[in-house]
Protein backbone atom coordinates (compact mmCIF):
# COMPACT_ATOMS: atom_id res chain seq x y z
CA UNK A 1 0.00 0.00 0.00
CA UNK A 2 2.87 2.77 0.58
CA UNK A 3 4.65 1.82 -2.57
CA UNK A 4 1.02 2.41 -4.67
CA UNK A 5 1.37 5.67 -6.81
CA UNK A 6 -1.02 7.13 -5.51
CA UNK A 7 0.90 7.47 -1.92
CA UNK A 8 4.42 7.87 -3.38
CA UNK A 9 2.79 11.40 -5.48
CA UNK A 10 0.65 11.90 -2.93
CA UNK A 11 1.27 15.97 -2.18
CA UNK A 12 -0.50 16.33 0.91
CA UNK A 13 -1.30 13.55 3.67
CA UNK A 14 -4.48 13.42 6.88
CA UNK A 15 -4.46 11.62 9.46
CA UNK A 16 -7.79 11.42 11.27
CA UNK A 17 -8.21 9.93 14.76
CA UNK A 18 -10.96 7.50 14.90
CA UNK A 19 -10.30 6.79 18.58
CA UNK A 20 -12.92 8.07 20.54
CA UNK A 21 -11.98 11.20 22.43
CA UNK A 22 -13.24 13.87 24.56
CA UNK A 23 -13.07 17.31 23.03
CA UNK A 24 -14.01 20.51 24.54
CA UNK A 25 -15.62 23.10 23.16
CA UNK A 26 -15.87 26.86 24.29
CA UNK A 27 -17.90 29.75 23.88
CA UNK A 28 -17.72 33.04 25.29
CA UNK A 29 -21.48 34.62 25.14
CA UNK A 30 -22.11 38.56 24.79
CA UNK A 31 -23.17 40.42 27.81
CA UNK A 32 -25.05 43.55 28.02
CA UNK A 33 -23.29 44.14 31.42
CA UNK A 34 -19.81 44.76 30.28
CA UNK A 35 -18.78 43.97 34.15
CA UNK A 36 -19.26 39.93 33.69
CA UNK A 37 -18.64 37.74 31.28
CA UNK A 38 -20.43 34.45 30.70
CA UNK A 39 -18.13 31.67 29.33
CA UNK A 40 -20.22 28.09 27.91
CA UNK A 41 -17.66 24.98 28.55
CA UNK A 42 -19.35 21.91 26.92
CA UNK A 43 -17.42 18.11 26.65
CA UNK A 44 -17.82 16.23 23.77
CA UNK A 45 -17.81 12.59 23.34
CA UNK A 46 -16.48 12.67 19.97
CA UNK A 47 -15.89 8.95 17.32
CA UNK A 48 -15.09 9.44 13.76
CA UNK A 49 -16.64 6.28 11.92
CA UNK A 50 -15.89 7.30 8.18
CA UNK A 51 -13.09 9.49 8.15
CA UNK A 52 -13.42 9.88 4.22
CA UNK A 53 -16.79 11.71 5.12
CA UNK A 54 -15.40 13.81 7.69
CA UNK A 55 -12.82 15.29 5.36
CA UNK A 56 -14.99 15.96 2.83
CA UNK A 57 -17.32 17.72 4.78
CA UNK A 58 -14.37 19.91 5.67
CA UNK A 59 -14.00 19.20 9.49
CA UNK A 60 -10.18 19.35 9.94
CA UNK A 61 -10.96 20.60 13.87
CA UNK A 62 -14.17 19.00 15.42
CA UNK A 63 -13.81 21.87 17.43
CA UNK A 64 -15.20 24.91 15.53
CA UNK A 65 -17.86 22.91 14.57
CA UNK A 66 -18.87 22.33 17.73
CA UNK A 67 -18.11 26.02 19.18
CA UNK A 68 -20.18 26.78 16.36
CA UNK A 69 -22.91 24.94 17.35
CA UNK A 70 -22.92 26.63 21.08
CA UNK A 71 -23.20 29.86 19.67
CA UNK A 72 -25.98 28.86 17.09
CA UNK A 73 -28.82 29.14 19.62
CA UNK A 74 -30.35 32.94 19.62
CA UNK A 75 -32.29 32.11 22.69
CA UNK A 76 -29.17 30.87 24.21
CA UNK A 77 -27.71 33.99 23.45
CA UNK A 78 -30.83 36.31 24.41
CA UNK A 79 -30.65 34.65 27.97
CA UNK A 80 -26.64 35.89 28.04
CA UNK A 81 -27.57 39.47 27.12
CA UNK A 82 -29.94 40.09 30.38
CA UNK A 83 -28.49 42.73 32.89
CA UNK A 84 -28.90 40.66 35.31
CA UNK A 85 -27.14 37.20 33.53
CA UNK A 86 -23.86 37.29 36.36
CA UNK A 87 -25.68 38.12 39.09
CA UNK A 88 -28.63 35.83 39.04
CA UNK A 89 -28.10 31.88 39.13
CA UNK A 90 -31.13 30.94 37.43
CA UNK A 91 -30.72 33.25 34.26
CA UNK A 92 -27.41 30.27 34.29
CA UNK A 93 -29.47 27.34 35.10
CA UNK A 94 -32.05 28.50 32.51
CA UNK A 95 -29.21 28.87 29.76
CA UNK A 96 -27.92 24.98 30.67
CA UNK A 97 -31.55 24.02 30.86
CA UNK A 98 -31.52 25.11 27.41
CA UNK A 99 -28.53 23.51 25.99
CA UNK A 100 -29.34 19.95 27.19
CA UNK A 101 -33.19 20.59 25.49
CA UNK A 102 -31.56 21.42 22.12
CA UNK A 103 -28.93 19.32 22.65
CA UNK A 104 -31.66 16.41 23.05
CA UNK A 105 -33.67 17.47 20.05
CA UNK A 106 -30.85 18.94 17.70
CA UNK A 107 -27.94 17.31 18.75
CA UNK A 108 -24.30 18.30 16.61
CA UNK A 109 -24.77 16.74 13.30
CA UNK A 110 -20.89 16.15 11.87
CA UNK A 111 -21.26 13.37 8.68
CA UNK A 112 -18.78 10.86 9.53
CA UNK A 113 -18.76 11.23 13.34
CA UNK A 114 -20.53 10.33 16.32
CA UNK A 115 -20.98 13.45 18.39
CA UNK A 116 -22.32 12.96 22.15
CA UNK A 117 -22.36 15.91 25.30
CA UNK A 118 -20.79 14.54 28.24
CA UNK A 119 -20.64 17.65 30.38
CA UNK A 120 -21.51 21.13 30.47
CA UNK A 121 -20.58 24.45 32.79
CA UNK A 122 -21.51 27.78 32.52
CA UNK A 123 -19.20 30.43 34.22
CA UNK A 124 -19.02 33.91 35.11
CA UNK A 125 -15.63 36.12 35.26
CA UNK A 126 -17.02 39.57 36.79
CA UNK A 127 -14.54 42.38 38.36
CA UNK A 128 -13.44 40.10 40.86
CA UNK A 129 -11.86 37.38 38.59
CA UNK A 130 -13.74 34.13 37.42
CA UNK A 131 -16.83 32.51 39.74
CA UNK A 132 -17.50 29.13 38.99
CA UNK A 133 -21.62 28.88 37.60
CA UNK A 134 -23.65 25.58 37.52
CA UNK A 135 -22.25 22.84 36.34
CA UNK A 136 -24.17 19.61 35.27
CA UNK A 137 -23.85 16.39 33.30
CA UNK A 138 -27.06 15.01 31.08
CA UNK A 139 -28.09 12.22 33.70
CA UNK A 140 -28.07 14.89 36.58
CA UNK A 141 -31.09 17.09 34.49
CA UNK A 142 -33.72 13.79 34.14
CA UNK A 143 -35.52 15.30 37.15
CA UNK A 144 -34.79 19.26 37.35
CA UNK A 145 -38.14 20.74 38.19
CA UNK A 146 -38.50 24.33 39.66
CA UNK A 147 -42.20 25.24 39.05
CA UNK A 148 -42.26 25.53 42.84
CA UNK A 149 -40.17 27.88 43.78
CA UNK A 150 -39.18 32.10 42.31
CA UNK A 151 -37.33 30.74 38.79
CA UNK A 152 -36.10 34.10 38.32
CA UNK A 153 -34.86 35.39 41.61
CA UNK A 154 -36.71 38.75 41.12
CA UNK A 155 -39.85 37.88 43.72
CA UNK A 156 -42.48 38.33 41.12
CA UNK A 157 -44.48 35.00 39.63
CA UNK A 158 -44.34 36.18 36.12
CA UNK A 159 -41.42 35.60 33.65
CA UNK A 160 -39.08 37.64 32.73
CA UNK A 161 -38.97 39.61 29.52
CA UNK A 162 -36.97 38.09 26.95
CA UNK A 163 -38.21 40.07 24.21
CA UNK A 164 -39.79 43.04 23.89
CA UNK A 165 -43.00 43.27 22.05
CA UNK A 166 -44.54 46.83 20.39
């Protein structure tokens, strides 16, 4: 096989991992409060099964693929822009509740590759340096349920406005 000609003029070789491996992926999401910062660490499962695929589909770095995919979500990203998205823990647990929903129902599609979440934090660097956020794994959301207690932190049963309507 390395003395075929189509390896000895080959001009350009890829080697593609098909060992499964856990890959992180990172995304920093827009505040309105330019004080804090809110910072998306997911864990990828990650198993290429036809690497041929993979290439041609252009995904040298599973990674911006999947950093793409975190910042794909507008509500995701509506939830970050909220004054109050640093200071108030269940504007974070909303934004995880979030990405394990779409995650379930619109999971990262990458032809040639088995893509699974294996963990997820959310943190929050304000003036005072980085403050560790909620932090869970799939298994750990099965039975989340907050309908009785304040969701929001604000005292008030209503939601909160994530868009504004004329």
């Amino acid at each position: 096989m390395l003395g075929s000609e189509v390896v000895v003029k080959a001009t350009m070789v890829a080697v593609v991992l098909t060992r499964a491996q856990e890959v992180p992926a990172v995304a920093t999401l827009s505040a309105v409060n330019s004080a804090s910062r809110l910072t998306l660490r997911a864990v990828y499962n990650c198993r290429v099964i036809d690497p041929v695929r993979v290439l041609e589909n252009g995904c040298w770095d599973v990674r911006a693929n999947l950093r793409g995919y975190l910042l794909d979500d507008a509500k995701l990203r509506m939830l970050a822009v909220r004054e109050d998205a640093g200071r108030n823990p269940e504007v974070g647990q909303r934004i995880l509740a979030r990405m394990f929903a779409r995650n379930q129902l619109e999971p990262p599609h990458i032809p040639g590759m088995v893509v699974k979440l294996v963990d997820v934090a959310l943190n929050v660097q304000d003036e005072n340096g980085w403050v560790p956020g909620p932090r869970r794994s799939p298994e750990e959301t099965a039975n989340f349920d907050v309908s009785d207690r304040d969701r929001f932190g604000d005292g008030a049963d209503s939601l909160p406005r994530d868009r504004y309507e004329s």
